[in-house]
Protein backbone atom coordinates (compact mmCIF):
# COMPACT_ATOMS: atom_id res chain seq x y z
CA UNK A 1 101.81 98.23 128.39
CA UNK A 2 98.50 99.88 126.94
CA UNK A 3 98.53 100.48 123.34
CA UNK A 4 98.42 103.48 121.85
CA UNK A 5 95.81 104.03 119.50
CA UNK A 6 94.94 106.98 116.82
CA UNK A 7 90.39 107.21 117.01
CA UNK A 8 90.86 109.90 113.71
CA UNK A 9 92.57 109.05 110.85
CA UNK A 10 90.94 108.50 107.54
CA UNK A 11 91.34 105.70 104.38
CA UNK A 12 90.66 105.69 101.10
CA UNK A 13 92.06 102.08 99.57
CA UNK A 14 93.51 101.83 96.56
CA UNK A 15 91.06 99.31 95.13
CA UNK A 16 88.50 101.79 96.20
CA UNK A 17 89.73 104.19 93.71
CA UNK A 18 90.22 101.38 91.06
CA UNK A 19 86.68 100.24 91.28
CA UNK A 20 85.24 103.83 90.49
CA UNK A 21 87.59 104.58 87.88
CA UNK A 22 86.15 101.15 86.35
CA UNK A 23 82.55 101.34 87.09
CA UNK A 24 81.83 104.53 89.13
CA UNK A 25 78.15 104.63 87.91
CA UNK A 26 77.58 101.35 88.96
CA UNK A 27 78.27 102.75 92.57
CA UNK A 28 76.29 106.22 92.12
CA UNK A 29 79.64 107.93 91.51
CA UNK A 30 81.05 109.95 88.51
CA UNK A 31 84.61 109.59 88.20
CA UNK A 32 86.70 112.00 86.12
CA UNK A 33 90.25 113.17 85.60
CA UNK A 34 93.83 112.00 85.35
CA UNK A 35 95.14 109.40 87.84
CA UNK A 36 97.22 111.76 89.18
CA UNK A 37 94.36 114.22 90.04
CA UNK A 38 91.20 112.46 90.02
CA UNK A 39 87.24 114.08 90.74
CA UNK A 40 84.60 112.69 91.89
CA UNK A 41 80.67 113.44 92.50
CA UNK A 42 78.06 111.36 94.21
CA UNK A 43 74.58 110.61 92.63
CA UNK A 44 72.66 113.40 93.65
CA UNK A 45 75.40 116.09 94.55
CA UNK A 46 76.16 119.21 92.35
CA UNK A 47 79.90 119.53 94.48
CA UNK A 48 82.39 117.62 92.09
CA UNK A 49 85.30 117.37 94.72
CA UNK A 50 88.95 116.48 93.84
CA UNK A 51 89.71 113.07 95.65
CA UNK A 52 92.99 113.54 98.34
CA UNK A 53 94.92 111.08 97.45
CA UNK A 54 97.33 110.75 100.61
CA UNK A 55 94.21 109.00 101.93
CA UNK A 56 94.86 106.36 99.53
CA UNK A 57 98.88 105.78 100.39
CA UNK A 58 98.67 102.74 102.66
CA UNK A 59 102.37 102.34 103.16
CA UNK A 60 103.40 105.63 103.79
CA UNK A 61 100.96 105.53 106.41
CA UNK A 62 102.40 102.64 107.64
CA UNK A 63 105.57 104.69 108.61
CA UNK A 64 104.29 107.44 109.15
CA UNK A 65 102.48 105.77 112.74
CA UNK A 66 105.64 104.06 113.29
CA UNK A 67 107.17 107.44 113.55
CA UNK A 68 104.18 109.34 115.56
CA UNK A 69 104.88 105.68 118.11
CA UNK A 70 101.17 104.81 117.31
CA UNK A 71 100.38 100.86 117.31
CA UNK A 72 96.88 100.95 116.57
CA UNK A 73 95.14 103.25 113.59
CA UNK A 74 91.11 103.10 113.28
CA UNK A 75 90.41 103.53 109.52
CA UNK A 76 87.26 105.21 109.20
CA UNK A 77 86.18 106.31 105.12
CA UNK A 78 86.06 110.37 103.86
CA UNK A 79 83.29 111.57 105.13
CA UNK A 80 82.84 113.27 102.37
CA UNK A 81 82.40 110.06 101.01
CA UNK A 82 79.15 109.10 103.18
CA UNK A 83 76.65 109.69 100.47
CA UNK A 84 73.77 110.58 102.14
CA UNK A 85 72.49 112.43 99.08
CA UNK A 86 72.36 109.32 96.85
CA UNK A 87 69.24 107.29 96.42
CA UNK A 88 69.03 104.52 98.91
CA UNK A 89 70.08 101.14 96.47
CA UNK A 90 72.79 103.09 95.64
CA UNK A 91 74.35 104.68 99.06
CA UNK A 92 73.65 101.31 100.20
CA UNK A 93 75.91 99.61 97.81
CA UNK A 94 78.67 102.29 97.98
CA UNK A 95 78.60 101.98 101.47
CA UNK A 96 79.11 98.25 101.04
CA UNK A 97 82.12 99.00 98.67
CA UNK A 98 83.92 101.07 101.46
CA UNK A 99 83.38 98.89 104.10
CA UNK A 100 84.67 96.00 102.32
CA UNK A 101 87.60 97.53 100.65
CA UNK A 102 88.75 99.01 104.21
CA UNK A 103 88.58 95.82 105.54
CA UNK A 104 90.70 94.53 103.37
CA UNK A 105 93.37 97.26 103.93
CA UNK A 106 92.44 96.47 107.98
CA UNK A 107 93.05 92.36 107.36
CA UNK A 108 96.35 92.94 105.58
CA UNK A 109 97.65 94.68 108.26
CA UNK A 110 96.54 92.73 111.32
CA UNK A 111 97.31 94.71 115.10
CA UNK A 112 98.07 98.04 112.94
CA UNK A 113 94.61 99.23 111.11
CA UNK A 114 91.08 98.45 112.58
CA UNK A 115 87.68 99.71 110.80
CA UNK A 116 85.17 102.09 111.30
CA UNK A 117 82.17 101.16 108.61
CA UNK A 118 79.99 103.74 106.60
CA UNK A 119 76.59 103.55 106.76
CA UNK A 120 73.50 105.32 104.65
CA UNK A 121 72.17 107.37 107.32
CA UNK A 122 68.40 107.90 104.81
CA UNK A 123 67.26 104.62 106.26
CA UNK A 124 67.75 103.42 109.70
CA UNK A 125 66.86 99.97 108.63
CA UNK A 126 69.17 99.47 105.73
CA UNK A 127 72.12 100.85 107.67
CA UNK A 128 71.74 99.04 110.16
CA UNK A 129 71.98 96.03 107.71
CA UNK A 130 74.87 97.83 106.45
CA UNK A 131 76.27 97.76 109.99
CA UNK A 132 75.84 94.24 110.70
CA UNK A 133 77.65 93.09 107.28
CA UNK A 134 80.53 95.48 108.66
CA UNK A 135 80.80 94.05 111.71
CA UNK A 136 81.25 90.60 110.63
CA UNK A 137 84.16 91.81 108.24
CA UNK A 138 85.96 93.38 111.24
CA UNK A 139 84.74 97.11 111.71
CA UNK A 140 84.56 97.69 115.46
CA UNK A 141 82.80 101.34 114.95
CA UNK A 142 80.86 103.00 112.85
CA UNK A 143 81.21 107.08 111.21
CA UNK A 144 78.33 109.03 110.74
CA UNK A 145 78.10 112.98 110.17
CA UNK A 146 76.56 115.67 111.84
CA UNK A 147 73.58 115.96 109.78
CA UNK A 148 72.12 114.12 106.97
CA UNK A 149 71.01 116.57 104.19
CA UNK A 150 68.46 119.70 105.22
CA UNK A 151 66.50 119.58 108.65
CA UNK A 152 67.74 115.78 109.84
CA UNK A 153 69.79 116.18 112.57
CA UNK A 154 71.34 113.23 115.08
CA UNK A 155 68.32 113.52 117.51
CA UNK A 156 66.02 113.06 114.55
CA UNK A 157 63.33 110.51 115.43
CA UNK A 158 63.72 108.46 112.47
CA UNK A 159 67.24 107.91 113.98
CA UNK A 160 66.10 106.08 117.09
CA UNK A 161 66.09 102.29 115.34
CA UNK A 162 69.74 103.18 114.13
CA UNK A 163 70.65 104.29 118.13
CA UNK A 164 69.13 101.60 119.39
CA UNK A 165 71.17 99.11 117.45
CA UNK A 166 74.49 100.64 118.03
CA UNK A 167 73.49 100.52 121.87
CA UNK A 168 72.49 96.72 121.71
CA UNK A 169 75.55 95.86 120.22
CA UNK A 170 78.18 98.10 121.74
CA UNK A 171 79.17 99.74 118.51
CA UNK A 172 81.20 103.33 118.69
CA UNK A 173 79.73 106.25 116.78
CA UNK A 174 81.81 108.80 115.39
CA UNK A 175 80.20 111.72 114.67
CA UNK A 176 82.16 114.00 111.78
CA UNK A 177 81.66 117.33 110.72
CA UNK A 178 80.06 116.93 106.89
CA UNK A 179 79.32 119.92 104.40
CA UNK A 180 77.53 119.09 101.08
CA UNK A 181 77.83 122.93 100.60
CA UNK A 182 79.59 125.13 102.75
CA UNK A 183 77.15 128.09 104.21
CA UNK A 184 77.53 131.85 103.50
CA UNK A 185 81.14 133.56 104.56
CA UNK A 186 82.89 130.35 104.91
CA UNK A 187 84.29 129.45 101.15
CA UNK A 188 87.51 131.51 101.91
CA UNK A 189 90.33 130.90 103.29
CA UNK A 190 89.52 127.38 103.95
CA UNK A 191 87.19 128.14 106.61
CA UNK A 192 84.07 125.72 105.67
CA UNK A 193 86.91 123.72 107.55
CA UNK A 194 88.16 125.54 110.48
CA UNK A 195 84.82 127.33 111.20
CA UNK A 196 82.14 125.26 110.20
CA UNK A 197 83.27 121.90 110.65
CA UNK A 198 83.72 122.87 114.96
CA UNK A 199 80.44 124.88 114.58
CA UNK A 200 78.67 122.07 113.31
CA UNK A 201 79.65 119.52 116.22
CA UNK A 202 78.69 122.57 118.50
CA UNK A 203 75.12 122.17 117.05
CA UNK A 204 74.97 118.32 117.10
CA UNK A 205 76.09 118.17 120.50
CA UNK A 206 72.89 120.31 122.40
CA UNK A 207 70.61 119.20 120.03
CA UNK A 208 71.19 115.53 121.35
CA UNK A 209 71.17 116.51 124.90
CA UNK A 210 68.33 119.16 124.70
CA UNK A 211 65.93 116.49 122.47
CA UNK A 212 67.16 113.57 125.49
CA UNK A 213 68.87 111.18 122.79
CA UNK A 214 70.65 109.71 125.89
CA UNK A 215 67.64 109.20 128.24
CA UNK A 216 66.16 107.19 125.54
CA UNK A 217 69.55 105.53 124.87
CA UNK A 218 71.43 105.50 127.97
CA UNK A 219 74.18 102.68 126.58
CA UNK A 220 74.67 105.06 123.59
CA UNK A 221 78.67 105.51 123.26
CA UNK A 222 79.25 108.45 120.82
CA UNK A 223 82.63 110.04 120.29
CA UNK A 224 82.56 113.64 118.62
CA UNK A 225 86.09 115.47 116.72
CA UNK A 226 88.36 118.14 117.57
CA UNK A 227 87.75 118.07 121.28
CA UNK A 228 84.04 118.90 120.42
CA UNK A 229 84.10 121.95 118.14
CA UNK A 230 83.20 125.42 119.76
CA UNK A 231 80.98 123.85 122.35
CA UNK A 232 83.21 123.47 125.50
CA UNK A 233 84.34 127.24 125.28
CA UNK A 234 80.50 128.38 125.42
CA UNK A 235 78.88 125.79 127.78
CA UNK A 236 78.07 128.12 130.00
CA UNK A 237 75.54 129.66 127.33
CA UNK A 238 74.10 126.30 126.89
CA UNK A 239 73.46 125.50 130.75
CA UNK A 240 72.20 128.91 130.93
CA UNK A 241 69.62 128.69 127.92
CA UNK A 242 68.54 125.40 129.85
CA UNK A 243 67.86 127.70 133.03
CA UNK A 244 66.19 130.78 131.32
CA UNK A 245 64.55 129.73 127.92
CA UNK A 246 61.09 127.71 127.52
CA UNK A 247 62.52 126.27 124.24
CA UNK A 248 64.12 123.34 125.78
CA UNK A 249 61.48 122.84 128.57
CA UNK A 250 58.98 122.67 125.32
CA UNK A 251 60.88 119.60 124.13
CA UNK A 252 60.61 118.05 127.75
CA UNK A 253 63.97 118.91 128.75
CA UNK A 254 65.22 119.54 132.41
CA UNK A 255 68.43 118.78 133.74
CA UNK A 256 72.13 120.10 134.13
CA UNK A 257 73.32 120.12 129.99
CA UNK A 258 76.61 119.68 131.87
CA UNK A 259 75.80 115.87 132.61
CA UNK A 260 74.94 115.57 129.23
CA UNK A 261 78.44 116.87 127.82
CA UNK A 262 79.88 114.23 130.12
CA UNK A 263 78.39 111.35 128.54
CA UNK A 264 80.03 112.00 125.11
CA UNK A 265 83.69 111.21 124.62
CA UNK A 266 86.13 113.83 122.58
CA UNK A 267 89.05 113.37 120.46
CA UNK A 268 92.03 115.52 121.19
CA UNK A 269 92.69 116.85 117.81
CA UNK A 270 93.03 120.79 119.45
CA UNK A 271 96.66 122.21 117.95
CA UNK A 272 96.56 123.72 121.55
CA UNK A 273 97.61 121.82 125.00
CA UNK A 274 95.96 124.34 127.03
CA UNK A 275 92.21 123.34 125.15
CA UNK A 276 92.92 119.92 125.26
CA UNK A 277 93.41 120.57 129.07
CA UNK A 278 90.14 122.95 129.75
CA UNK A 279 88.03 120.09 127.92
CA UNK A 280 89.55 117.44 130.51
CA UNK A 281 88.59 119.96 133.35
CA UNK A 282 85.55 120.48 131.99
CA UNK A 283 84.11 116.60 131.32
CA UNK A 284 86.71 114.50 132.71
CA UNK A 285 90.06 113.15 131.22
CA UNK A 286 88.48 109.61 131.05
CA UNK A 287 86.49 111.20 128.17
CA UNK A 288 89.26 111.87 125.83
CA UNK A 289 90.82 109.76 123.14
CA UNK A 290 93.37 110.41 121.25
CA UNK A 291 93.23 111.50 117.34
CA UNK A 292 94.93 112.87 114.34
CA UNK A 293 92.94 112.96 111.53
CA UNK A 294 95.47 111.83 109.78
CA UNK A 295 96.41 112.27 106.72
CA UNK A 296 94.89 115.37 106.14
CA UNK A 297 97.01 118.96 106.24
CA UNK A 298 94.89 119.89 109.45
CA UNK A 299 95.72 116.96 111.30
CA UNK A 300 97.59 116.66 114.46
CA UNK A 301 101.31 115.48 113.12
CA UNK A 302 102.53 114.27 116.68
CA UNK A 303 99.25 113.27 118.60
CA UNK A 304 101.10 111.08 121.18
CA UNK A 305 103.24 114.49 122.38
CA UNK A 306 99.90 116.80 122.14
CA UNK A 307 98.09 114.35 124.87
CA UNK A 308 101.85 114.29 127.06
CA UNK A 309 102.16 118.27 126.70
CA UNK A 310 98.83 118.77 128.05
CA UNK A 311 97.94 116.35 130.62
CA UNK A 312 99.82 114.77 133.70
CA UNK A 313 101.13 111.67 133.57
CA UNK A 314 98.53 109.53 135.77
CA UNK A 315 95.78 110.41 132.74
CA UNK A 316 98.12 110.01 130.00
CA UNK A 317 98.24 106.05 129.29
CA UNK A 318 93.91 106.02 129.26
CA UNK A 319 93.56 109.49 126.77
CA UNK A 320 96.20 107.78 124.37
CA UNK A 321 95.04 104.15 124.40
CA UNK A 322 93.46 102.93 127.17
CA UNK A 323 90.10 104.49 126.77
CA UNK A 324 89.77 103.94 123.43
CA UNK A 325 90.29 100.01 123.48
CA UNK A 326 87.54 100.21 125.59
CA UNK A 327 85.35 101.71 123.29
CA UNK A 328 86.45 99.39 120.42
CA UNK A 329 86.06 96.05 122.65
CA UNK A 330 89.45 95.65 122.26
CA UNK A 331 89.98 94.45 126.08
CA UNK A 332 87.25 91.84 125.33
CA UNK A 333 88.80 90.38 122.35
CA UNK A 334 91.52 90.20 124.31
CA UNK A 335 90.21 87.98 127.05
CA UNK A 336 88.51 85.64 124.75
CA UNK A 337 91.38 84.78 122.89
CA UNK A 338 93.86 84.16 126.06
């Protein structure tokens, strides 16, 4: 029986926490408050942030998958967390921090947590000798956001080393939403969250099919949140902006977008069965994988009976497992050690 595994959920260890209450600045990171309510900011920020600290509660998390029937949880860091606008020696070694100190949650709990590293998306180079390091401690994908500090978007040339890698060695790439500071109309009522974090993957997405990320890449394997923001809804204004405007044609672009959507894969963090359904009309149920974004209040508290309410039964076993061990090289692992 295929596993069923959660792509979304999100880890901040305990020692993590320790280490910057300790020796923050060593890190790049200014650590502040009580232990009950603790703030950080990153080198180079102005957003002191409080940190959530049910990201931190390993055993409660524990149960709470054993409730949600989940067997598998990938453990990727806060994105807010990613650091992109620290200087380079130190991203690099904060990076190194998370990685190690998620593995370490990941190796205690063997079959139930697997990792998915952070990198410092300012130099291709150095993250992807962050990547490699991860990889050998037992991360099986990697997190990145959806842009990287003013104008540097995923399809960003200076990118193309970093792609490259993650193609040659099978790696995953989640792409999360990220905002260093939320844009105009969108600091109430917690919409930087539930507007601009979908807007933003709706601006990844055609930038990385419009600037032909995938020609150049074609093994690229990218997985993008909550069933891929806005985008799905308003394809049709993409495909047609790809038959009427010169902008992409500048760039060298010709093609369908459509076949482009269908080379990304989608979590199916939605609150809605009848979205998570038009996205599987729309690019295919074998592009969906189940997530929760767990433990955060906007996550999906019963993922397993979102994918079951919204899709038949034949597509049910890939969206909430199958697909995503895949992705991970889980099936390989599996035949080498039998």
């Amino acid at each position: 029986m295929a596993r069923i595994i959660d792509l979304h959920a999100h880890l901040i260890p305990p020692r993590l926490v320790e280490t910057l209450r300790r020796e923050g600045t060593r890190y790049g990171v200014e650590f502040s408050g009580p232990a009950a309510s603790p703030t950080i900011r990153l080198e180079g920020s102005t957003w002191a942030k409080p940190i959530p600290l049910p990201l931190t509660r390993v055993e409660e998390r524990l149960e709470t998958i054993s409730q949600q029937g989940i067997d598998l949880q990938v453990q990727a860091s806060w994105i807010d967390f990613s650091g992109y606008t620290m200087p380079l020696p130190l991203a690099e070694k904060f990076a190194e921090l998370q990685n190690e100190s998620i593995a370490e949650v990941c190796t205690a709990h063997p079959g139930r947590f697997l990792g998915a590293c952070n990198v410092p998306m300012q130099d291709a180079a150095i993250a992807i000798r962050v990547l490699e390091r991860a990889l050998a401690m037992g991360h099986r994908s990697v997190q990145v956001a959806t842009y990287f500090g003013g104008q540097r978007f995923l399809d960003h040339e200076a990118l193309f080393p970093f792609w490259e890698a993650v193609s040659d060695k099978g790696v995953l790439v989640y792409v999360h939403p990220y905002d260093e500071q939320p844009p105009p109309g969108t600091k109430d009522f917690f919409l930087h969250n539930v507007v601009n974090y979908p807007l933003q993957t709706a601006i990844a997405i055609p930038r990385m099919i419009f600037a032909g990320v995938f020609d150049r890449f074609p093994n690229l394997t990218i997985c993008f949140p909550h069933g891929g923001g806005y985008l799905p809804y308003q394809f049709g204004r993409i495909r047609r902006a790809a038959q009427v405007r010169p902008e992409p044609v500048s760039l060298g672009y010709s093609g369908d977008p459509l076949a482009g959507m269908k080379r990304f894969y989608f979590d199916t963090i939605l609150h809605n069965p009848a979205s998570i359904r038009y996205l599987a009309d729309m690019v295919g149920a074998d592009r969906l994988v189940m997530g929760s974004d767990y433990p955060f209040d906007m996550n999906d508290p019963d993922p397993v009976g979102s994918v079951r309410a919204a899709l038949p039964a034949e597509a049910q076993a890939a969206v909430t497992g199958g697909t995503a061990a895949r992705l991970l090289g889980l099936d390989a692992l599996a035949e080498k050690a039998a």
